[in-house]
N, C-alpha and C. Protein backbone atom coordinates (compact mmCIF):
# COMPACT_ATOMS: atom_id res chain seq x y z
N UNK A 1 19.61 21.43 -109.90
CA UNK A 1 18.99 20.71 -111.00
C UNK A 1 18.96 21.64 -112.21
N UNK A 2 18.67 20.88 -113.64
CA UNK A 2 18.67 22.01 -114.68
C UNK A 2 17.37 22.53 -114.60
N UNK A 3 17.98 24.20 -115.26
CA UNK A 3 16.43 25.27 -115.27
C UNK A 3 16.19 24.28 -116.47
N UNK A 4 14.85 25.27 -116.53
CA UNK A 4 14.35 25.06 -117.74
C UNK A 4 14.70 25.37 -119.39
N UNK A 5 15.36 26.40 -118.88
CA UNK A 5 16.11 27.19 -119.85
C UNK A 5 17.08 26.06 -120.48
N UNK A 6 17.79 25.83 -119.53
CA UNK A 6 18.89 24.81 -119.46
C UNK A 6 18.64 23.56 -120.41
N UNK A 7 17.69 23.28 -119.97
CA UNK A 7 17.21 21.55 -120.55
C UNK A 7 16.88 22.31 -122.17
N UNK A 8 16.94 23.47 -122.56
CA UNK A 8 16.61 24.01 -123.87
C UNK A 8 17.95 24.02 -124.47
N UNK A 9 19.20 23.90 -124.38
CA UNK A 9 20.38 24.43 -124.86
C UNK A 9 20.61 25.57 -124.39
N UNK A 10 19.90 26.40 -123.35
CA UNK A 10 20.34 27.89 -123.27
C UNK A 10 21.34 28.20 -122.09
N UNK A 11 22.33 28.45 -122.13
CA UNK A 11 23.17 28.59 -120.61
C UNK A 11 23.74 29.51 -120.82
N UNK A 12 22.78 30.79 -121.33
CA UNK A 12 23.43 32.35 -121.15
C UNK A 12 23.11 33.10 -120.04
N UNK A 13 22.13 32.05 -119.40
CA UNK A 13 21.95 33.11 -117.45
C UNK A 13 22.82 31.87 -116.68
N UNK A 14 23.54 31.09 -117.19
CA UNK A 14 24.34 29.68 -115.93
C UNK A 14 25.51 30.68 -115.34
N UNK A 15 25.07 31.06 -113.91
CA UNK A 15 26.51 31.33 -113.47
C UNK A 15 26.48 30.43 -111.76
N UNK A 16 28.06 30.46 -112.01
CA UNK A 16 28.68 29.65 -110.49
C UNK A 16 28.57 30.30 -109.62
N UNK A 17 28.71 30.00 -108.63
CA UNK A 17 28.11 30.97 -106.88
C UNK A 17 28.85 32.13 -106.75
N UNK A 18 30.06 32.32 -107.87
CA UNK A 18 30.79 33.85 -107.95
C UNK A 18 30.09 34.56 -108.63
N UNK A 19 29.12 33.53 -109.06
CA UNK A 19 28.11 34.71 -110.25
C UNK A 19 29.02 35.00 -111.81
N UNK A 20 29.80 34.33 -111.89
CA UNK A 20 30.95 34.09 -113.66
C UNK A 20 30.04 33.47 -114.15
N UNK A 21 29.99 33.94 -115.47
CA UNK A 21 29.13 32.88 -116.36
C UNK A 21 30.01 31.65 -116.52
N UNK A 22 29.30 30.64 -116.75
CA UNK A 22 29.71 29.40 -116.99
C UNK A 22 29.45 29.09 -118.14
N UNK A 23 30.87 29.27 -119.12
CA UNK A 23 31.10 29.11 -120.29
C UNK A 23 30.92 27.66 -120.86
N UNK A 24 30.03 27.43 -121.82
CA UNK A 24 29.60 26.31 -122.30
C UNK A 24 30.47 25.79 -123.65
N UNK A 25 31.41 24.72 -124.09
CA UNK A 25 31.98 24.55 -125.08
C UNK A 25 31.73 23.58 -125.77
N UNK A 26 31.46 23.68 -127.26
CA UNK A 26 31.74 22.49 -128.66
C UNK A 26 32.68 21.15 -128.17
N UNK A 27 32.57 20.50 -127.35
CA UNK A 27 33.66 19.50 -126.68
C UNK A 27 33.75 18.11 -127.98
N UNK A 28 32.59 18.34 -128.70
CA UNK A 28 32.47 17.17 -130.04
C UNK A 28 32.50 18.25 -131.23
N UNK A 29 32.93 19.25 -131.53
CA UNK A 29 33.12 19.91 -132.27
C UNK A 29 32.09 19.96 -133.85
N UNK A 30 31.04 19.64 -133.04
CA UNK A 30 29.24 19.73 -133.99
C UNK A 30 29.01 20.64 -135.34
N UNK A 31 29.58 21.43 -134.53
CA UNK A 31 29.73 22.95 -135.37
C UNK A 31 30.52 23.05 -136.03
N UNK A 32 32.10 22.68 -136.56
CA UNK A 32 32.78 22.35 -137.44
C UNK A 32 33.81 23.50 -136.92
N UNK A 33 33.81 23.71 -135.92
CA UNK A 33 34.81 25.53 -135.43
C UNK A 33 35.85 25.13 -134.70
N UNK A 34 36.29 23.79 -134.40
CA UNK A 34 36.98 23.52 -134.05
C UNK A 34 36.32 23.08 -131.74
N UNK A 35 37.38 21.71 -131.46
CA UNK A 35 37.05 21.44 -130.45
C UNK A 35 37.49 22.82 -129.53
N UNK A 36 36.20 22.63 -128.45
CA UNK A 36 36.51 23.77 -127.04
C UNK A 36 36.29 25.21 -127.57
N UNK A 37 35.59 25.56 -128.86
CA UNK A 37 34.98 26.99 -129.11
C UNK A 37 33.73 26.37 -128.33
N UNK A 38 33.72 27.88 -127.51
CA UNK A 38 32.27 27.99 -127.06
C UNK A 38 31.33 28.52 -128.11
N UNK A 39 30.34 28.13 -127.37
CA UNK A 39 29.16 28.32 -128.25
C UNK A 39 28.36 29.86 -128.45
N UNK A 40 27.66 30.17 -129.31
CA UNK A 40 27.41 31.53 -129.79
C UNK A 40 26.89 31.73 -128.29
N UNK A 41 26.16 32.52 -128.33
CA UNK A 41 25.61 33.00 -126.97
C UNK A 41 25.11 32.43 -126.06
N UNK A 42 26.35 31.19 -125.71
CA UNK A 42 26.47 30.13 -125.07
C UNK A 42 25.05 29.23 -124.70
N UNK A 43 24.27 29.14 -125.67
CA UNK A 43 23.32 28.32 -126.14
C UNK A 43 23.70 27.43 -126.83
N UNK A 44 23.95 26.13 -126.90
CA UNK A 44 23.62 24.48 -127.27
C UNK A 44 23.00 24.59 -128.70
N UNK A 45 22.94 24.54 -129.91
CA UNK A 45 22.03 24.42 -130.85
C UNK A 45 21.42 22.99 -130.71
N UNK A 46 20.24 22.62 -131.09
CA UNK A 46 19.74 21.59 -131.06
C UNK A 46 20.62 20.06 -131.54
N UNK A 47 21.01 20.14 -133.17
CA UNK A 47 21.67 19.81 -133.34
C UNK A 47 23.15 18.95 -132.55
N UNK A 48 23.56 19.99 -131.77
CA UNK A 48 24.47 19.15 -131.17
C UNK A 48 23.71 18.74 -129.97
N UNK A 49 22.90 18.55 -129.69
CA UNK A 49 22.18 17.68 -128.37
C UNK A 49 22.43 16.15 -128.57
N UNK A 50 22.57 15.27 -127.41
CA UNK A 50 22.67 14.49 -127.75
C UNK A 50 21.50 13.62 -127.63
N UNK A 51 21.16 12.71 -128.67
CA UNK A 51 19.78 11.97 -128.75
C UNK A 51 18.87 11.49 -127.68
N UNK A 52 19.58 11.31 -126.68
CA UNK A 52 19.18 10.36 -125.60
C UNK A 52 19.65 11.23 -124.06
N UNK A 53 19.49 12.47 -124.42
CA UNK A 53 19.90 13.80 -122.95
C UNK A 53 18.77 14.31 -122.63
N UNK A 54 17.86 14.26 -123.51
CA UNK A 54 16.60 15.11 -122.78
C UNK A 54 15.76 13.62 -122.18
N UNK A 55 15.51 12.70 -122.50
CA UNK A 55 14.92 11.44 -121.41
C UNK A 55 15.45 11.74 -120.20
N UNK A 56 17.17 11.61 -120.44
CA UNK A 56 17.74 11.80 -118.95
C UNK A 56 17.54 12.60 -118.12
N UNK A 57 17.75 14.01 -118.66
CA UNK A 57 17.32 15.38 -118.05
C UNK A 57 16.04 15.34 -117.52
N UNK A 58 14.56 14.54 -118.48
CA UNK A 58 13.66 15.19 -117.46
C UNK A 58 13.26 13.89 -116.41
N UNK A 59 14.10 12.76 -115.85
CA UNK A 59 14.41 12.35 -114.79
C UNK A 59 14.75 13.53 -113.23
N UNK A 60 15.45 14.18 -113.70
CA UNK A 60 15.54 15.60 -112.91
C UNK A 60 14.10 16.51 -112.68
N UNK A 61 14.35 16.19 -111.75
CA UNK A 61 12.90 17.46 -110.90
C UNK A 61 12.87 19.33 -111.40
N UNK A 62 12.09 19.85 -111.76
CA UNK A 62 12.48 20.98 -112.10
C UNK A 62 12.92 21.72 -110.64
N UNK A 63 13.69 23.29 -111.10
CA UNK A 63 14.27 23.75 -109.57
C UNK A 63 12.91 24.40 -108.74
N UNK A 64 12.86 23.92 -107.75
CA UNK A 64 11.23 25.25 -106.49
C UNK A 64 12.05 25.92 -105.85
N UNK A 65 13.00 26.55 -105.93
CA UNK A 65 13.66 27.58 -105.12
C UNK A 65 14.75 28.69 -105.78
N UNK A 66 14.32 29.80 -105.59
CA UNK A 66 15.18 30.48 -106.01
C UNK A 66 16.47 31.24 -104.87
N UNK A 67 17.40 31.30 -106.17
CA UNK A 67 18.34 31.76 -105.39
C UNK A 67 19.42 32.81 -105.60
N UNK A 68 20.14 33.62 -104.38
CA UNK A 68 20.70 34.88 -105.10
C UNK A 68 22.35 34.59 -104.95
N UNK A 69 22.84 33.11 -104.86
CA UNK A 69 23.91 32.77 -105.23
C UNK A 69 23.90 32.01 -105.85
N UNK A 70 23.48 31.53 -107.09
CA UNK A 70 23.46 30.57 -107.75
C UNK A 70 23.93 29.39 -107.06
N UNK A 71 23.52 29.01 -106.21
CA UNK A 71 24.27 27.60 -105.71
C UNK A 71 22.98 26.34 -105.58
N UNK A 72 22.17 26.04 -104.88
CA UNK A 72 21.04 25.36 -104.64
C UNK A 72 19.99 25.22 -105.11
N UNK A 73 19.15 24.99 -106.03
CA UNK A 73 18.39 25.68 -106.70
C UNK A 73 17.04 24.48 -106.14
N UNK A 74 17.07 23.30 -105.42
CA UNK A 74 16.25 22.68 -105.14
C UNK A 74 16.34 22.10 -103.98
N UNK A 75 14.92 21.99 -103.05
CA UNK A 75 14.65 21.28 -101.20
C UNK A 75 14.09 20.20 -101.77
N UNK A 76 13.80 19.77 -100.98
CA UNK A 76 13.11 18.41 -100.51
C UNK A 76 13.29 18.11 -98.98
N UNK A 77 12.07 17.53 -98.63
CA UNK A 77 12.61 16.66 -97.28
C UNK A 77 12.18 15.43 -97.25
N UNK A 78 12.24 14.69 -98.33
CA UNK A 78 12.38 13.37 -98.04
C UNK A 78 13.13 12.53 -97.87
N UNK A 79 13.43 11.97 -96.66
CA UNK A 79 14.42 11.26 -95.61
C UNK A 79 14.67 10.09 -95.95
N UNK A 80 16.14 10.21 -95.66
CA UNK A 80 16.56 8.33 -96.22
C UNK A 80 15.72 7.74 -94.91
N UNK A 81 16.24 6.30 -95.19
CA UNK A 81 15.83 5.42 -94.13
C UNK A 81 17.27 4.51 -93.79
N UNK A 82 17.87 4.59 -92.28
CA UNK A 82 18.85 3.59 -92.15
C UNK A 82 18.60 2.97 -91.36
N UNK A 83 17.81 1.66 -90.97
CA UNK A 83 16.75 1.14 -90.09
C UNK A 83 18.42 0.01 -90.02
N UNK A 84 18.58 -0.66 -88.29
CA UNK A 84 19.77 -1.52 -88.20
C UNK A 84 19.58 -2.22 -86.93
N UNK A 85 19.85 -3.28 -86.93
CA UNK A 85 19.29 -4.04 -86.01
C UNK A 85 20.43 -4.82 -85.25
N UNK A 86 20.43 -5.43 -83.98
CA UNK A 86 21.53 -6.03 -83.85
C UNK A 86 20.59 -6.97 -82.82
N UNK A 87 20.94 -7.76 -82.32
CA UNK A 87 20.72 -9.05 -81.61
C UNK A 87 21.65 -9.75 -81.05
N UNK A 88 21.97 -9.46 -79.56
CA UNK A 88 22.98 -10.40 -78.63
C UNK A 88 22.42 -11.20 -78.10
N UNK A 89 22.89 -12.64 -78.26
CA UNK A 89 22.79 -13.79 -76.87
C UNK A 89 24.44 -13.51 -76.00
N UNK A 90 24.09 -14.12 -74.77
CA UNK A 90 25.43 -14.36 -74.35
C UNK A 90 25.45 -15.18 -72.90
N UNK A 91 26.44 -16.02 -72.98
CA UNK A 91 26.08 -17.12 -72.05
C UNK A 91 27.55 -17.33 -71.09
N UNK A 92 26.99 -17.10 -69.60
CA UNK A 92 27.96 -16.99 -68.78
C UNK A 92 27.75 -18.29 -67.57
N UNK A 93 29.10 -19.09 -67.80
CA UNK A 93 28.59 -19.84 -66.59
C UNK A 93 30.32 -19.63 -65.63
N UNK A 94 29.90 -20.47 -64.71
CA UNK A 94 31.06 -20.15 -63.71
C UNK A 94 31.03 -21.97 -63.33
N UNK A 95 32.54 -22.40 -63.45
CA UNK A 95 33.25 -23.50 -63.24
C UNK A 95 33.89 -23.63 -62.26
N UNK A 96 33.44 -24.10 -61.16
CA UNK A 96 33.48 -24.18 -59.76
C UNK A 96 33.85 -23.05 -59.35
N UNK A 97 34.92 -22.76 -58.43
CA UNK A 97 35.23 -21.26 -58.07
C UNK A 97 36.51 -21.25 -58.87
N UNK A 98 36.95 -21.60 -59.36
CA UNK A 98 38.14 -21.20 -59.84
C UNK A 98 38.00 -20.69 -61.49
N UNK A 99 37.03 -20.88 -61.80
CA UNK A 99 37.04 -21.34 -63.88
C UNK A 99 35.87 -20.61 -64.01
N UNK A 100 35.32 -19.76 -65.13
CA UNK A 100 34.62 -18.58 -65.73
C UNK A 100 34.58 -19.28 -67.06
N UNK A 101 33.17 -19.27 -67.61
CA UNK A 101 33.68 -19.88 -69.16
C UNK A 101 31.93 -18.83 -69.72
N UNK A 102 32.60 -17.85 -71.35
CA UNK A 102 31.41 -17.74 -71.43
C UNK A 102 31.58 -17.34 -72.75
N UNK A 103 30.14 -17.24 -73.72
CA UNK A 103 30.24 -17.15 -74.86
C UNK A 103 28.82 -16.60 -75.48
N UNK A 104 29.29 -15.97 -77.05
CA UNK A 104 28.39 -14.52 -77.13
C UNK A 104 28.84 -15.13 -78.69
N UNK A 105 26.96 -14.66 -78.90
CA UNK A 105 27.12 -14.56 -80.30
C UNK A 105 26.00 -13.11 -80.74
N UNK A 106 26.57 -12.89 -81.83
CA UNK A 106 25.68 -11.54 -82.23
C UNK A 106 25.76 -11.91 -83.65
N UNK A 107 24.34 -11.09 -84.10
CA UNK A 107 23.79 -10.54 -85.07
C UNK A 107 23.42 -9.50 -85.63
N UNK A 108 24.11 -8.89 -86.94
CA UNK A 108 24.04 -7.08 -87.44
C UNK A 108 23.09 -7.75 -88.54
N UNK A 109 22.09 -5.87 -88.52
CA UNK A 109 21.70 -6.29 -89.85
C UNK A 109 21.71 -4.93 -90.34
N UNK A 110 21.76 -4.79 -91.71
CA UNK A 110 21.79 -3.03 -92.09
C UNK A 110 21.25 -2.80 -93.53
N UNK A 111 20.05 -2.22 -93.35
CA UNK A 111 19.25 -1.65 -94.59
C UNK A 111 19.57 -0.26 -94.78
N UNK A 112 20.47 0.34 -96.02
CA UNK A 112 20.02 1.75 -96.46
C UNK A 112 19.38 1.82 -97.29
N UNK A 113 18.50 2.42 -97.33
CA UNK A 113 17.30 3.26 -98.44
C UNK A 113 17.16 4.90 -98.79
N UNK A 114 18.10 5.05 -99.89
CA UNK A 114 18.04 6.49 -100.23
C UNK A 114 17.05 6.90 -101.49
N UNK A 115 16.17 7.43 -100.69
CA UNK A 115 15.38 7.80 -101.92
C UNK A 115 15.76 8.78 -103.41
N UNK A 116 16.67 9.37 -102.88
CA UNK A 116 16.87 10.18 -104.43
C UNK A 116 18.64 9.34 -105.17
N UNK A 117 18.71 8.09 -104.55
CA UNK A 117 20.15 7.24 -104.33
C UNK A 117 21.27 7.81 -104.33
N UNK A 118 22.14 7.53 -104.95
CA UNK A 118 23.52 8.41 -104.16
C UNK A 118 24.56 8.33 -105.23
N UNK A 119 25.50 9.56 -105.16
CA UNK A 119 26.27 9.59 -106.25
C UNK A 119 27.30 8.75 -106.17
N UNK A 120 27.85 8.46 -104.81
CA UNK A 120 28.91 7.91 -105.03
C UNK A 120 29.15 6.32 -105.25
N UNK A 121 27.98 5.64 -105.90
CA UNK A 121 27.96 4.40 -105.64
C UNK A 121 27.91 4.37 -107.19
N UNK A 122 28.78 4.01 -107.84
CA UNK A 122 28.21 3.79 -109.44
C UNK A 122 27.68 2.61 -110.06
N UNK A 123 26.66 2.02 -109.11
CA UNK A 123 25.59 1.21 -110.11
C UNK A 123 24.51 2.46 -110.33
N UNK A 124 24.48 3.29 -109.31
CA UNK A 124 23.13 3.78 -109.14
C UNK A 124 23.16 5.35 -110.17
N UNK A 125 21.84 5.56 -110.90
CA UNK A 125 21.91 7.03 -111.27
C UNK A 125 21.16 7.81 -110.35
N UNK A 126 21.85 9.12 -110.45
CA UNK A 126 20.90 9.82 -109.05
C UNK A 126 19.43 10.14 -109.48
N UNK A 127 18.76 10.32 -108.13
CA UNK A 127 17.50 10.31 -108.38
C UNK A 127 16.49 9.12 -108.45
N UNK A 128 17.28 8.35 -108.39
CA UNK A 128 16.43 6.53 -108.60
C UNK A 128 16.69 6.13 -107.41
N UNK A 129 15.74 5.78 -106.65
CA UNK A 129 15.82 5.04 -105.17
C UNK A 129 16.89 3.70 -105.18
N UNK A 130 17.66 3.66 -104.36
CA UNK A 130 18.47 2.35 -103.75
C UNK A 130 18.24 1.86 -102.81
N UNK A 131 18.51 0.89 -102.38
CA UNK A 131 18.49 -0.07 -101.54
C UNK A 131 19.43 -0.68 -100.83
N UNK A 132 20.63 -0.46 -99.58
CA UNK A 132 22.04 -1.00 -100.05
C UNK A 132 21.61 -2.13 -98.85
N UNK A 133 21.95 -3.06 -98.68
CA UNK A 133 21.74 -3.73 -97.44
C UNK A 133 22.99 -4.41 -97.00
N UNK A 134 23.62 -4.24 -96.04
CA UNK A 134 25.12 -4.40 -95.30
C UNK A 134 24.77 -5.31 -94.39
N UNK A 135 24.94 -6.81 -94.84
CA UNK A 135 25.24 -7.68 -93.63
C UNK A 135 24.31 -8.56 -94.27
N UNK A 136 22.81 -9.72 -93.82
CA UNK A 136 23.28 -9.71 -92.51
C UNK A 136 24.83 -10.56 -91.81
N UNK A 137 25.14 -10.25 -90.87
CA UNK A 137 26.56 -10.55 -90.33
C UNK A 137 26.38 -11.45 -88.86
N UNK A 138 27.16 -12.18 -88.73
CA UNK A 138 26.84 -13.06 -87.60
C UNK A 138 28.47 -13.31 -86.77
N UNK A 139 28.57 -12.83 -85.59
CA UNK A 139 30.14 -13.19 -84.73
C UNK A 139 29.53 -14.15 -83.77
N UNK A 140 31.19 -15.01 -83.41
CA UNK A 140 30.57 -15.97 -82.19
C UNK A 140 31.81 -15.51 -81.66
N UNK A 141 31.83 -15.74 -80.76
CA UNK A 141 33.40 -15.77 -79.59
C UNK A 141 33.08 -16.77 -78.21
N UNK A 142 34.17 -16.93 -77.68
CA UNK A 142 34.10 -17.42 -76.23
C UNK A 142 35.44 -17.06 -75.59
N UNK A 143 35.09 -17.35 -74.00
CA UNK A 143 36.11 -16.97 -73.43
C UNK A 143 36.16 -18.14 -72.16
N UNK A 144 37.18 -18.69 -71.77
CA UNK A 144 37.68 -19.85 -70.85
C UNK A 144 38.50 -18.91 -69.47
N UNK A 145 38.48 -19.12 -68.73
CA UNK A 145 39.51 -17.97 -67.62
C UNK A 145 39.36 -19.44 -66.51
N UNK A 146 40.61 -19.94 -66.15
CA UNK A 146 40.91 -20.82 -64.94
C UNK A 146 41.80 -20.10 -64.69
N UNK A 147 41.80 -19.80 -62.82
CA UNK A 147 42.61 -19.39 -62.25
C UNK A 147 43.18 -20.44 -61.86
N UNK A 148 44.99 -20.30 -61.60
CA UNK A 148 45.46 -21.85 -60.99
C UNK A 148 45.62 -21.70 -59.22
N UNK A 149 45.61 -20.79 -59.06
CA UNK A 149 45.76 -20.45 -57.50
C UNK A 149 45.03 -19.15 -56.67
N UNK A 150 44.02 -19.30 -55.79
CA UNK A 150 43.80 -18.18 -55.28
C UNK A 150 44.41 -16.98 -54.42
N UNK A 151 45.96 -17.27 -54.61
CA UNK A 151 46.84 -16.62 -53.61
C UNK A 151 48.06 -16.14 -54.92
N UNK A 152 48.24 -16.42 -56.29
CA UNK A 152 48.69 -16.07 -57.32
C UNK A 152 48.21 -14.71 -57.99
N UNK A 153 49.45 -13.89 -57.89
CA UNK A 153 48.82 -12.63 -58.23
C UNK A 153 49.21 -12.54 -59.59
């Protein structure tokens, strides 16, 4: 998640888990220096922020963990929920001795609930709880088996 620093324009301590700084660049060229100059001491001036980034940003949890590879910077243990249900009938009868007749129906049902939601679904922004629900789904089948001879292999 972003430091604090971060959510300021400052990304002169941002480094990747090699520990390289992570060079920050003019990508709208704010500053008039031309696109892809990085920025002075790779701090953001206010100015080029964009109007509507810090609402977003403090949607983001600040980081509770420190770390000596820059990689993780935040836990939690709050657990999705994938609660799923299924429901078989199934009905077997037998047609004199020769004939088997039987038939099955089922029912799926499937709730996911991710509380911090998930990146790869793009209705959702992360951090906002989802809801996905898969199904519900309903199969029928049957099956007929007459044998014509008890001596037919």
């Amino acid at each position: 998640v972003p430091t604090a620093a971060e959510r300021n324009g400052d990304f002169s301590n941002s480094r990747d888990t090699s520990g390289n700084l992570i060079v920050v660049r003019d990508a709208n060229n704010c500053l008039g220096k031309g696109t892809g100059t990085p920025f002075t001491g790779n701090v953001i001036p206010q100015q080029c922020w964009y109007g509507q980034g810090q609402p977003i940003l403090n949607l983001y949890p600040l980081p509770n963990i420190a770390v000596s590879n820059n990689a993780f910077n935040y836990t939690s243990q709050v657990s999705s929920s994938l609660p799923r249900g299924e429901q078989i009938l199934r009905i077997d009868y037998n047609i004199g001795n020769r004939g088997h007749f039987s038939w099955r129906m089922d029912h799926n049902t499937d709730q996911q609930i991710f509380p911090y939601g998930t990146t790869t679904a793009s209705f959702n922004f992360p951090l906002v709880p989802v809801a996905r629900g898969n199904g519900p789904g309903w199969t029928y089948g049957f099956n007929l088996t007459y044998n014509l001879s008890s001596t037919m292999i």
